[in-house]
Protein backbone atom coordinates (compact mmCIF):
# COMPACT_ATOMS: atom_id res chain seq x y z
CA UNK A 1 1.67 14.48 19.44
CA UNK A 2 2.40 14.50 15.79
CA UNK A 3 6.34 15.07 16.29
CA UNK A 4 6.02 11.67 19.15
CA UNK A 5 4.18 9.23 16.55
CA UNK A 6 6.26 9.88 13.58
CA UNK A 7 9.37 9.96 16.15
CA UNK A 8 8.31 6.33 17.42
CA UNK A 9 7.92 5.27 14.33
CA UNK A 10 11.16 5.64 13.40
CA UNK A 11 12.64 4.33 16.09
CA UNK A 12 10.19 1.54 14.94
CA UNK A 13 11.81 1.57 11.45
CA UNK A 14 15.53 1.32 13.31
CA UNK A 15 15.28 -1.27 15.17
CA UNK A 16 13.40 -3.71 13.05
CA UNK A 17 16.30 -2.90 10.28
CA UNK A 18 18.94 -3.78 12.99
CA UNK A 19 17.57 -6.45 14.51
CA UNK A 20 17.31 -8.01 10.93
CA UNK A 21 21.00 -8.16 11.12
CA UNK A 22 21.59 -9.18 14.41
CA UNK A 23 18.79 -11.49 15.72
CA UNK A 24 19.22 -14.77 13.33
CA UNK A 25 18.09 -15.44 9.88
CA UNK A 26 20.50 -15.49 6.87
CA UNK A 27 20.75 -13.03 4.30
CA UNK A 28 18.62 -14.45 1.89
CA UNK A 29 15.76 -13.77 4.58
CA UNK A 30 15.85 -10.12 4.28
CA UNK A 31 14.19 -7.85 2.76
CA UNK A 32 13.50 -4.22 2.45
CA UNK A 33 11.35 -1.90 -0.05
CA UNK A 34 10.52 1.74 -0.17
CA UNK A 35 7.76 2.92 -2.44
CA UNK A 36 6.91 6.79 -3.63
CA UNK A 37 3.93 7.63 -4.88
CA UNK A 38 2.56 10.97 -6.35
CA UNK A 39 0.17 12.42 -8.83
CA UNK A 40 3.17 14.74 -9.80
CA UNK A 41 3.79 11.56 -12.47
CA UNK A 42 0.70 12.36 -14.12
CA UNK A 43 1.30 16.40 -13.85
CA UNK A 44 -1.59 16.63 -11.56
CA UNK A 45 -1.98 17.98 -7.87
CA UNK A 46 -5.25 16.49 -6.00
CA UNK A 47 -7.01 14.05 -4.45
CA UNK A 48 -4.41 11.59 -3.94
CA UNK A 49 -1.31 13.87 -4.17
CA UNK A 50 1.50 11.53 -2.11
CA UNK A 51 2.04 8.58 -0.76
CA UNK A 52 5.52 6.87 1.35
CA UNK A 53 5.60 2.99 2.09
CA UNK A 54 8.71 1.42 3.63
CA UNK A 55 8.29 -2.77 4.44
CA UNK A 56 10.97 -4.87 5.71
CA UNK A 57 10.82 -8.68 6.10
CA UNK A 58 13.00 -10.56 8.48
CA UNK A 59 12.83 -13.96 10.25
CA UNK A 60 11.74 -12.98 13.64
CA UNK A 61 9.05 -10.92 12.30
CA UNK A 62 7.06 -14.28 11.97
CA UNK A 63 7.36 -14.75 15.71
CA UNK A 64 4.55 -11.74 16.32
CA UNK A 65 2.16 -12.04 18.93
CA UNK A 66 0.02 -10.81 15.85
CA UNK A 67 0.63 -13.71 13.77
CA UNK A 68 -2.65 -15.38 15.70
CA UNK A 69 -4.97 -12.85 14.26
CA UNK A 70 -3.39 -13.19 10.88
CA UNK A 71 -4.34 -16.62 9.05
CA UNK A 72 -2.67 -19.09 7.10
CA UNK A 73 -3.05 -21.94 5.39
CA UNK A 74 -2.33 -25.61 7.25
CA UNK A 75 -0.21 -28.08 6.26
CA UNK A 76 3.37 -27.49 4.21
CA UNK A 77 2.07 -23.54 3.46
CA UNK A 78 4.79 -21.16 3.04
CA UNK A 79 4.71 -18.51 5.45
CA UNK A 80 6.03 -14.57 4.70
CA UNK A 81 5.50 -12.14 7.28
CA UNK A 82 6.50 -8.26 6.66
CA UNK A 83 6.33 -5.08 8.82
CA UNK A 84 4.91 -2.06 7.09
CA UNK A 85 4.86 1.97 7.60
CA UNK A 86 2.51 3.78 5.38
CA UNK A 87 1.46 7.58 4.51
CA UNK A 88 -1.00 9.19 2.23
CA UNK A 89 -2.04 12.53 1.83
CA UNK A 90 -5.24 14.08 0.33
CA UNK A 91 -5.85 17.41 -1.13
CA UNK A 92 -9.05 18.54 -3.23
CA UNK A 93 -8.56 19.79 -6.64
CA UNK A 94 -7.26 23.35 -5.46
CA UNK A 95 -5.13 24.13 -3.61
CA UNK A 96 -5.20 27.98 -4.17
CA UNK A 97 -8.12 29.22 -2.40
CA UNK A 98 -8.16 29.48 1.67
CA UNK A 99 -11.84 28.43 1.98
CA UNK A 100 -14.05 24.51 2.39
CA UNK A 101 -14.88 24.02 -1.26
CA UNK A 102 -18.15 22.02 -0.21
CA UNK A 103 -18.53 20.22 -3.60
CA UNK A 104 -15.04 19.21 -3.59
CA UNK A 105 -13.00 15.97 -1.34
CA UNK A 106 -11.83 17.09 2.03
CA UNK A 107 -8.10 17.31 2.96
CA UNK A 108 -7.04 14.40 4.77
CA UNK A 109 -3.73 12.60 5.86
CA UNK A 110 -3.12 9.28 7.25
CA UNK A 111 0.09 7.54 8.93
CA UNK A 112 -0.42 3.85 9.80
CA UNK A 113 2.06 0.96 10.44
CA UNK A 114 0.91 -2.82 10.61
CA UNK A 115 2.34 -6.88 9.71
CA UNK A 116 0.85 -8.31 7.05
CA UNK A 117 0.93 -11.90 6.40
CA UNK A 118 0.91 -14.14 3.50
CA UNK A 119 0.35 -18.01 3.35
CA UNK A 120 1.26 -19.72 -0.23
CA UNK A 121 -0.10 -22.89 -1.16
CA UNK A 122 2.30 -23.97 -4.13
CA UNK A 123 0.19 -27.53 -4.45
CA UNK A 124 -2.83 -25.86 -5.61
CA UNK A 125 -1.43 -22.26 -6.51
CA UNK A 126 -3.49 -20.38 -4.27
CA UNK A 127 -2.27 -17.54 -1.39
CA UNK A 128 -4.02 -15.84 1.80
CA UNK A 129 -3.04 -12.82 2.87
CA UNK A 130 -3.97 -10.99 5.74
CA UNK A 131 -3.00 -7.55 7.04
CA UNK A 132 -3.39 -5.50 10.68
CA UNK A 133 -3.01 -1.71 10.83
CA UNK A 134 -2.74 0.55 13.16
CA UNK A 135 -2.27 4.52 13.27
CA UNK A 136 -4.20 7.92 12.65
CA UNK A 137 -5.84 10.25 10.24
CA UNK A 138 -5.36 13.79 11.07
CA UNK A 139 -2.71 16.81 11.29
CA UNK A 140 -0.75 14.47 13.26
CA UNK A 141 -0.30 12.72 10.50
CA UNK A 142 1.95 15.86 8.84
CA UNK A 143 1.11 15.55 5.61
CA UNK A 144 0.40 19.68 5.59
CA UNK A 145 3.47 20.13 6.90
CA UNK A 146 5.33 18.16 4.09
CA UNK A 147 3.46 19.42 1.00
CA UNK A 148 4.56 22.98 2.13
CA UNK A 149 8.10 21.84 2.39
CA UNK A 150 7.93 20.47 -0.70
CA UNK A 151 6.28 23.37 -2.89
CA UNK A 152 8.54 25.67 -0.99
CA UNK A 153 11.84 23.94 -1.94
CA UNK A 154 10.33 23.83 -5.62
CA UNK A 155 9.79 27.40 -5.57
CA UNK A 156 6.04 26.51 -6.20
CA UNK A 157 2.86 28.07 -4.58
CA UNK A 158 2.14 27.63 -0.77
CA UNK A 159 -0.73 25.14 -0.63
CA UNK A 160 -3.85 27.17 1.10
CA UNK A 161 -6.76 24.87 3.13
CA UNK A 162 -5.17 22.39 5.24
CA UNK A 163 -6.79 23.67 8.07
CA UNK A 164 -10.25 22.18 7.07
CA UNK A 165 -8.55 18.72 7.30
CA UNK A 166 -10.20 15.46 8.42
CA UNK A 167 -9.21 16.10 12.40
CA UNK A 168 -7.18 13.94 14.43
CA UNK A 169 -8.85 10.10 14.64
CA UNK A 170 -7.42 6.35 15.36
CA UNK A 171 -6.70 4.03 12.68
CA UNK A 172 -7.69 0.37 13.10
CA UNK A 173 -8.02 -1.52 10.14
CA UNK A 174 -7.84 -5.75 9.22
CA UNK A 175 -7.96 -6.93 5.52
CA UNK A 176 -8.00 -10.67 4.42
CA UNK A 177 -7.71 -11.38 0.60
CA UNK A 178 -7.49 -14.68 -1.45
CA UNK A 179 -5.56 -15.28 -4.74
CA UNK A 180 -6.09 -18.04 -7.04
CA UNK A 181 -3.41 -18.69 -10.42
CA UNK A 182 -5.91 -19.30 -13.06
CA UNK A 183 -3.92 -19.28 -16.42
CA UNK A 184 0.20 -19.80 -16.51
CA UNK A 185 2.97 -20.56 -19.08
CA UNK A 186 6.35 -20.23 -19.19
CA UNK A 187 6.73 -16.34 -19.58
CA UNK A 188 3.00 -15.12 -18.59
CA UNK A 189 0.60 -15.85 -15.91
CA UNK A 190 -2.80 -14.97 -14.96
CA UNK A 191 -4.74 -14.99 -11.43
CA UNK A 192 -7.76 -13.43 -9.91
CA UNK A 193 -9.38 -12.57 -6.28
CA UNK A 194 -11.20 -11.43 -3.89
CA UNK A 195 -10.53 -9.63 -0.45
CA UNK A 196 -12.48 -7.42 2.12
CA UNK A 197 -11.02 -4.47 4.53
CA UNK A 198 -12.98 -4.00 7.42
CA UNK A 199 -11.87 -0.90 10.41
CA UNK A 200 -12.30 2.99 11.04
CA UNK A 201 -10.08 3.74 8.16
CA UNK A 202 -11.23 2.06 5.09
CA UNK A 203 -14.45 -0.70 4.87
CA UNK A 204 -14.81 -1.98 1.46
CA UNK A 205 -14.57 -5.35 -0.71
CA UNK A 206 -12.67 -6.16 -3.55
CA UNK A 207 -12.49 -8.40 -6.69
CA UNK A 208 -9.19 -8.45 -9.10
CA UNK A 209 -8.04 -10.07 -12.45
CA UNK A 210 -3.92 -9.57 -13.07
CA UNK A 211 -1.75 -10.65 -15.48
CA UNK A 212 1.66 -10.34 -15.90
CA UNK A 213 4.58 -11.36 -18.45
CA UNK A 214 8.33 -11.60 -19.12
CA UNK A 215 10.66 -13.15 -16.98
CA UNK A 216 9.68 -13.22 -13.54
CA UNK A 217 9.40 -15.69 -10.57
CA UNK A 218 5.44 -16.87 -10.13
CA UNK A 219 3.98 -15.92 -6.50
CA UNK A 220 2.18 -19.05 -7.13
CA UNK A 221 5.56 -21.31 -7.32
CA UNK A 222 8.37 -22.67 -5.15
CA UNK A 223 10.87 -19.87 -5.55
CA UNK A 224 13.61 -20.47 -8.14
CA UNK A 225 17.35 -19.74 -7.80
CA UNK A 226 17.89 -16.91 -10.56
CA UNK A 227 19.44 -14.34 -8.38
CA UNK A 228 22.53 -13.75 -10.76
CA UNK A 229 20.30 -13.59 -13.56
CA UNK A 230 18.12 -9.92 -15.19
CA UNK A 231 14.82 -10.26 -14.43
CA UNK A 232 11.94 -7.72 -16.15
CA UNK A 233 8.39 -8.11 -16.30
CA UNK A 234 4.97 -6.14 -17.22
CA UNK A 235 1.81 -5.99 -15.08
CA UNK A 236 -1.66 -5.28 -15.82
CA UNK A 237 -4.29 -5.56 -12.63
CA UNK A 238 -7.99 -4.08 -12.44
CA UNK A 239 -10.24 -4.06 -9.61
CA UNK A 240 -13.71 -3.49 -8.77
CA UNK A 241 -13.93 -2.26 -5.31
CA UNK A 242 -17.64 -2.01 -3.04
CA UNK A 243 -17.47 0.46 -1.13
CA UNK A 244 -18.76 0.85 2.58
CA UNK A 245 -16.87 3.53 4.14
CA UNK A 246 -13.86 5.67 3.64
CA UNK A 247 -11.97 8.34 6.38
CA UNK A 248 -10.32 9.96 3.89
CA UNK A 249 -14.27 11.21 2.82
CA UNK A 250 -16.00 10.86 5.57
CA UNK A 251 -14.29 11.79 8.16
CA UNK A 252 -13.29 9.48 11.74
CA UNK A 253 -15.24 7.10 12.95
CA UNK A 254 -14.76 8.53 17.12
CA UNK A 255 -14.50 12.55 16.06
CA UNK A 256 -17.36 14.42 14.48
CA UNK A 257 -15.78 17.17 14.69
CA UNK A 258 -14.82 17.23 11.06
CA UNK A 259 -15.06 20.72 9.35
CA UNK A 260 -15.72 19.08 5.74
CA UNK A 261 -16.41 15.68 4.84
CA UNK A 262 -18.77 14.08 1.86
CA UNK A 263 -22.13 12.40 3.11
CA UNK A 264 -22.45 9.39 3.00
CA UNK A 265 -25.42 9.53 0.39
CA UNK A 266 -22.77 11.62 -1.88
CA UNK A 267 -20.33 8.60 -1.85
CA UNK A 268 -19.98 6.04 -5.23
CA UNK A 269 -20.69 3.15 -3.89
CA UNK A 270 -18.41 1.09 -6.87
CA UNK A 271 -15.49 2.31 -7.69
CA UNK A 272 -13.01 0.26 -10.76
CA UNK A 273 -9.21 0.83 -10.27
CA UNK A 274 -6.36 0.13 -12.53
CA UNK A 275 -3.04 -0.21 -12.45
CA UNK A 276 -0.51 -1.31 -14.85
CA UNK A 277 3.63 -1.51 -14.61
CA UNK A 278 7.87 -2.91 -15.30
CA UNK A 279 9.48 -4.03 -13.02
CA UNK A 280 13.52 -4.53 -13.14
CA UNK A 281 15.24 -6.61 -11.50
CA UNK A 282 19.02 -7.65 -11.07
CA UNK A 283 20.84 -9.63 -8.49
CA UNK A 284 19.46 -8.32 -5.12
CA UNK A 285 17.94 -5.01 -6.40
CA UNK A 286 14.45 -3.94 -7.92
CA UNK A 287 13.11 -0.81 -9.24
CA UNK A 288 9.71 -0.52 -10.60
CA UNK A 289 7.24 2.17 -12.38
CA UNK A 290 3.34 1.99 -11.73
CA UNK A 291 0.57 4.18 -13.13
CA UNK A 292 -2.77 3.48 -11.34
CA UNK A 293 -5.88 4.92 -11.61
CA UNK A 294 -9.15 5.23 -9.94
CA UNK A 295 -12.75 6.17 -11.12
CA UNK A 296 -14.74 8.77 -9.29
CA UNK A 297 -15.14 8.25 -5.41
CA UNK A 298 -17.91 10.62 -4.78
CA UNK A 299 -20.51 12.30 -7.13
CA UNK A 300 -19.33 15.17 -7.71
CA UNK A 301 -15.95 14.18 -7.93
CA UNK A 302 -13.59 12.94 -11.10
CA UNK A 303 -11.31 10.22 -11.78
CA UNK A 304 -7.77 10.68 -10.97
CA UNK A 305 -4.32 9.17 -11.80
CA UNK A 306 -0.65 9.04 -9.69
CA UNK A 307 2.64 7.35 -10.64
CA UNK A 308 4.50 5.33 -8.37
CA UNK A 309 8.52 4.80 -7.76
CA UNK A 310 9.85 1.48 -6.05
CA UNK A 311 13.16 0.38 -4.98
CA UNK A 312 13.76 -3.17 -3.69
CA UNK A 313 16.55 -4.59 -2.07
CA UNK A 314 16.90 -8.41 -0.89
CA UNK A 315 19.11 -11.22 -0.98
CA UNK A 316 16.47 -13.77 -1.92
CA UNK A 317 15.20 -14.98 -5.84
CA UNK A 318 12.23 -14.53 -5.55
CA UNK A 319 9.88 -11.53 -7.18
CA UNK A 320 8.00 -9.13 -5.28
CA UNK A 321 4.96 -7.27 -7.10
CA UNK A 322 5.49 -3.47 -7.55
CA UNK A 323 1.78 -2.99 -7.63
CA UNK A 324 0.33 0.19 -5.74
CA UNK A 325 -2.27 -1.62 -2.96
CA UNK A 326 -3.81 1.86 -0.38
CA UNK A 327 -4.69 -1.43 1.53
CA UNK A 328 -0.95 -2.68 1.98
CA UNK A 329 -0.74 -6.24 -0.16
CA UNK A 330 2.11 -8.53 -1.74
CA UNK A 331 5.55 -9.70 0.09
CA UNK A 332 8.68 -11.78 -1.00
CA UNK A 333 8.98 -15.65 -1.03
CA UNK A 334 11.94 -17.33 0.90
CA UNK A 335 14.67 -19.32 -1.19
CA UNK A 336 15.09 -23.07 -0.71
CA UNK A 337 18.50 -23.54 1.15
């Protein structure tokens, strides 16, 4: 089953990249990212060890039979729409020892892919964005799999406990969040929001101040022609996140078969993350560096930290955010033509 959904997936992956390319649109409508994430950055190996995200935007993309359950604003809005594919593996904070550590997170993988939407109001520099996921938490996800490849190749230790993972389980999952520019100038700009997740993966709410500086293309603006022109840009974004309920913890929502997972009594129920980065851009191409981190999720648990790599490639001005979202968040802005 695992071998299928990651197969399909790709084959998901394919097509959307060729049919970019040959089902209308002009270039400066596409758009592709990849994103790498891993606590390897910050010479750790736990709780959030890796991460993958690929998104492409293309025109027909806005076409979806999903974009009625993803809303936008009325009027002259502008309107992105982006596919996504997303996986994150979990391990607890050993990997050495072949038994449940009780006190410790459980292992857990996830693969999802989804559309997220986004809806710009440039009149009074506010943006909705709204996001549908679907996929599973489990060994089919192959995140054990991977991490052994990995520390083989490396000539590292073979990680020992994947067995107790969270066990196979469906992933449905919506978020909706709204973004407001509260402070701008020529070379800085600052915003804030609030958003809530709600499915059998992740249930929590949200509330986030950003800033940002250097020269960069507001989110909150009509997109400007710079294309030919370098581009860098620092970010600093916290959020205060209230939690309901998290797989990656507590195990699927339809299986309780689960051989570890933290109660639900044993969870932190407020939980501040951070996450601050450059971003470089030039002509069509990005590449980014984030450092995030994340208090405590459970009680007997500790904070943690993970880098994050990003390459970009698109034909249009406009900036994309290099920010690390485990919800999925932020997509390009279409050039005037």
């Amino acid at each position: 089953m695992g071998t299928r959904f990651v197969l399909t997936l790709v084959v998901i992956i394919f097509n959307c990249v060729s049919a970019s390319y040959l089902f209308g649109g002009t270039p400066e409508e596409r758009w592709f990212r990849f994103r790498y994430d891993n606590d390897f950055f910050t010479a750790t190996d736990q709780y959030f060890t890796q991460g993958i995200r690929l998104e492409l935007r293309t025109p027909w993309i806005s076409s979806s039979p999903l974009r009625h359950v993803l809303p936008r604003f009325s009027g002259a809005a502008r309107q992105q729409d982006n596919l996504f594919a997303q996986q994150e593996c979990f391990t607890p904070t050993s990997i050495r020892r072949d038994t449940i550590l009780r006190t410790d997170r459980p292992f857990a993988a996830a693969l999802y892919i989804g559309q997220r939407s986004k809806s710009t109001n440039t009149d009074r520099k506010e943006q909705l964005t709204s996001a549908l996921s679907i996929g599973i938490i489990g060994p089919c996800a192959l995140c054990a799999g991977e991490q052994r490849g990995i520390h083989k190749a490396l000539n590292n230790i073979e990680p020992l406990g994947w067995q107790f993972q969270i066990q196979n389980d469906v992933i449905v999952n919506y978020a909706l969040q709204f973004d407001q520019r509260l402070i701008a100038s020529r070379f800085a700009e600052i915003s804030g929001g609030a958003g809530a997740t709600v499915g059998s993966f992740r249930t929590h709410a949200d509330v986030n101040l950003r800033g940002e500086i250097g020269l960069f293309n507001s989110h909150f603006d009509e997109p400007v022609d710079i294309l030919k022109k370098l581009r860098i840009s620092t970010f600093l974004q916290g959020n205060a996140r209230f939690v309901g309920y998290d797989a990656t913890f507590q195990g699927g929502l339809f299986n309780t078969y689960d051989p570890h997972v933290i109660a639900p009594t044993n969870m932190e129920r407020i939980v501040l993350f951070a996450e601050g980065g450059v971003t470089l851009r030039y002509r069509g191409i990005g590449l980014s560096y984030t450092k995030s981190f994340i208090t405590r999720q459970f009680t007997t648990g500790r904070d943690h930290a993970w880098g994050s790599c990003c390459l970009l490639y698109t034909s249009d001005a406009a900036d994309e955010r290099s920010s690390v979202d485990l919800g999925g968040r932020r997509i390009i802005k279409k050039k005037n033509t």
